[in-house]
C-alpha atoms as a PDB file:
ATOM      1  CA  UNK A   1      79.531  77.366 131.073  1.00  0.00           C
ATOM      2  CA  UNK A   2      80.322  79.245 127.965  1.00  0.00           C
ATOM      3  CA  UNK A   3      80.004  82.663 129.871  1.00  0.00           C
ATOM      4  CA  UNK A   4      82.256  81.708 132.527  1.00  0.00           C
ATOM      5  CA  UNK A   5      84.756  80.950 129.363  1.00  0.00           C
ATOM      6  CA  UNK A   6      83.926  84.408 128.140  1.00  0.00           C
ATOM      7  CA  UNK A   7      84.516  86.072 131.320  1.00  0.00           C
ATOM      8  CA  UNK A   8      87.781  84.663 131.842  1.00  0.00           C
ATOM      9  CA  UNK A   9      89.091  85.276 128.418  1.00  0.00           C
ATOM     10  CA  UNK A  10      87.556  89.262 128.585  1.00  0.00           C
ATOM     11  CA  UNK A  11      89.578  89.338 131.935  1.00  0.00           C
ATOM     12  CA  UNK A  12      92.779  87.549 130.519  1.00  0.00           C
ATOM     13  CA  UNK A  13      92.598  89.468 127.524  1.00  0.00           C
ATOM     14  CA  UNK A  14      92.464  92.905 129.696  1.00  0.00           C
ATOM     15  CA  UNK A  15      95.310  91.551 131.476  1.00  0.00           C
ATOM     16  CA  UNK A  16      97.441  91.591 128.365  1.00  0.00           C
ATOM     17  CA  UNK A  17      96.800  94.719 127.536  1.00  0.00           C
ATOM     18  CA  UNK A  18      97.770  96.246 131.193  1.00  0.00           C
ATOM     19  CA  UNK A  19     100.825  94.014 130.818  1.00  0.00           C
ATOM     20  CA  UNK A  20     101.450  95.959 127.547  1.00  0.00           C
ATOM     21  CA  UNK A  21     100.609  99.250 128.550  1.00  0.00           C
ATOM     22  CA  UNK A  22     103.409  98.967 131.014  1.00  0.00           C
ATOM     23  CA  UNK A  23     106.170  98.305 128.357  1.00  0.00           C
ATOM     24  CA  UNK A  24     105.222 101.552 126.488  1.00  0.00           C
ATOM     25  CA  UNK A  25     108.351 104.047 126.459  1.00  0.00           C
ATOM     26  CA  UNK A  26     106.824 107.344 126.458  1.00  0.00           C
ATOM     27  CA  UNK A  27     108.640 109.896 124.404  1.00  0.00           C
ATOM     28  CA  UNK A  28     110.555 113.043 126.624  1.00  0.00           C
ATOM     29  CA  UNK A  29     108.992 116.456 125.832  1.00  0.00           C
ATOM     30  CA  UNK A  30     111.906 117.537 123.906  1.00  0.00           C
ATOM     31  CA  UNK A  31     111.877 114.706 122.156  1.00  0.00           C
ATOM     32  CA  UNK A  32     107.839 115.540 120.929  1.00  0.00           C
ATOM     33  CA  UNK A  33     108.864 118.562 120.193  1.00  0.00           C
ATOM     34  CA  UNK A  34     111.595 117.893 117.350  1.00  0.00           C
ATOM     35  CA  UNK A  35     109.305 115.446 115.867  1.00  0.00           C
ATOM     36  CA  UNK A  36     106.523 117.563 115.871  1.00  0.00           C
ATOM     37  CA  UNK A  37     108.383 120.207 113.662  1.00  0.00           C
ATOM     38  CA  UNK A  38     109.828 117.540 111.786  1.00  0.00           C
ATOM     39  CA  UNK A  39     106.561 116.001 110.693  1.00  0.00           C
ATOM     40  CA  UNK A  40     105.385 120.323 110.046  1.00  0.00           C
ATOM     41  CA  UNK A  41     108.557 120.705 108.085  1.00  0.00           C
ATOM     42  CA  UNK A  42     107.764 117.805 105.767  1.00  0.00           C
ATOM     43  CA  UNK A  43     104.677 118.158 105.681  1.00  0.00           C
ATOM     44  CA  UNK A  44     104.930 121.910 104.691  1.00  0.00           C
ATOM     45  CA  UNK A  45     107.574 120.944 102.096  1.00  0.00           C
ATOM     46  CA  UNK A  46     105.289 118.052 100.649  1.00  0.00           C
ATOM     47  CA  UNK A  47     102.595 120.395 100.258  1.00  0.00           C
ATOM     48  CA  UNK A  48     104.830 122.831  98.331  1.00  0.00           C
ATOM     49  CA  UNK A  49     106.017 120.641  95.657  1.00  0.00           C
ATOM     50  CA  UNK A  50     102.797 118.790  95.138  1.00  0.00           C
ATOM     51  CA  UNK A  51     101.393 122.858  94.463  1.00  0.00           C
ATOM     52  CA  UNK A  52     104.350 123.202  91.771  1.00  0.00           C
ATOM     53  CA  UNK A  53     103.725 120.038  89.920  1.00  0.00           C
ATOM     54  CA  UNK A  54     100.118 120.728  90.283  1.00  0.00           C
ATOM     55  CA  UNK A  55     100.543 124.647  88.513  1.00  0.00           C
ATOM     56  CA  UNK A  56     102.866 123.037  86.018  1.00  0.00           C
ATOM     57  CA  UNK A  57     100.722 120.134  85.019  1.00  0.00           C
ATOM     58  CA  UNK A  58      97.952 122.353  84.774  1.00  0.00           C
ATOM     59  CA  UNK A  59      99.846 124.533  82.551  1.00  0.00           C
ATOM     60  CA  UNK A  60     101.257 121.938  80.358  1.00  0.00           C
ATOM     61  CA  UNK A  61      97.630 120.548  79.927  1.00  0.00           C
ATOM     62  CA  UNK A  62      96.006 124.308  79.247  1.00  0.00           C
ATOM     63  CA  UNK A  63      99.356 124.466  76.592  1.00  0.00           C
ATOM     64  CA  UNK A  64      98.351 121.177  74.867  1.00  0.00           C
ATOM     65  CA  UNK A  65      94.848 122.291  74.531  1.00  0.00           C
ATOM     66  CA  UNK A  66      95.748 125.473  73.219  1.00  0.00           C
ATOM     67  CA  UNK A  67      97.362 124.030  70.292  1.00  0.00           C
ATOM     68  CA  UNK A  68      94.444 121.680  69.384  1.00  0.00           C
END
């Protein structure tokens, strides 16, 4: 009894996720695009300014050793 109960939640449970799949609102190609140079952009820009703090932290703590 319990695997017929397992068998029809697996299948209900499937069902649900077809139902879902179905609602998803795929994104145009252009659309991909922009945010794909978006998120590069960002990401390029993130990387840049955690490099500066990083060389100026580095500095600062090479600086404070120095006077020790």
């Amino acid at each position: 009894m319990a695997e017929k109960q397992h068998v029809s939640r697996s299948k209900t449970w499937w069902e649900g996720v077809k139902a879902e799949w179905y609602k998803i609102i795929w994104p145009t190609k252009s659309d991909l695009v922009k945010k794909t140079g978006v998120v590069a952009v960002v990401s390029v820009a993130l990387g840049v300014i955690i490099a500066i703090l990083d060389f100026l932290i580095q500095h600062g703590i090479d600086f404070l050793i120095g006077l020790a």
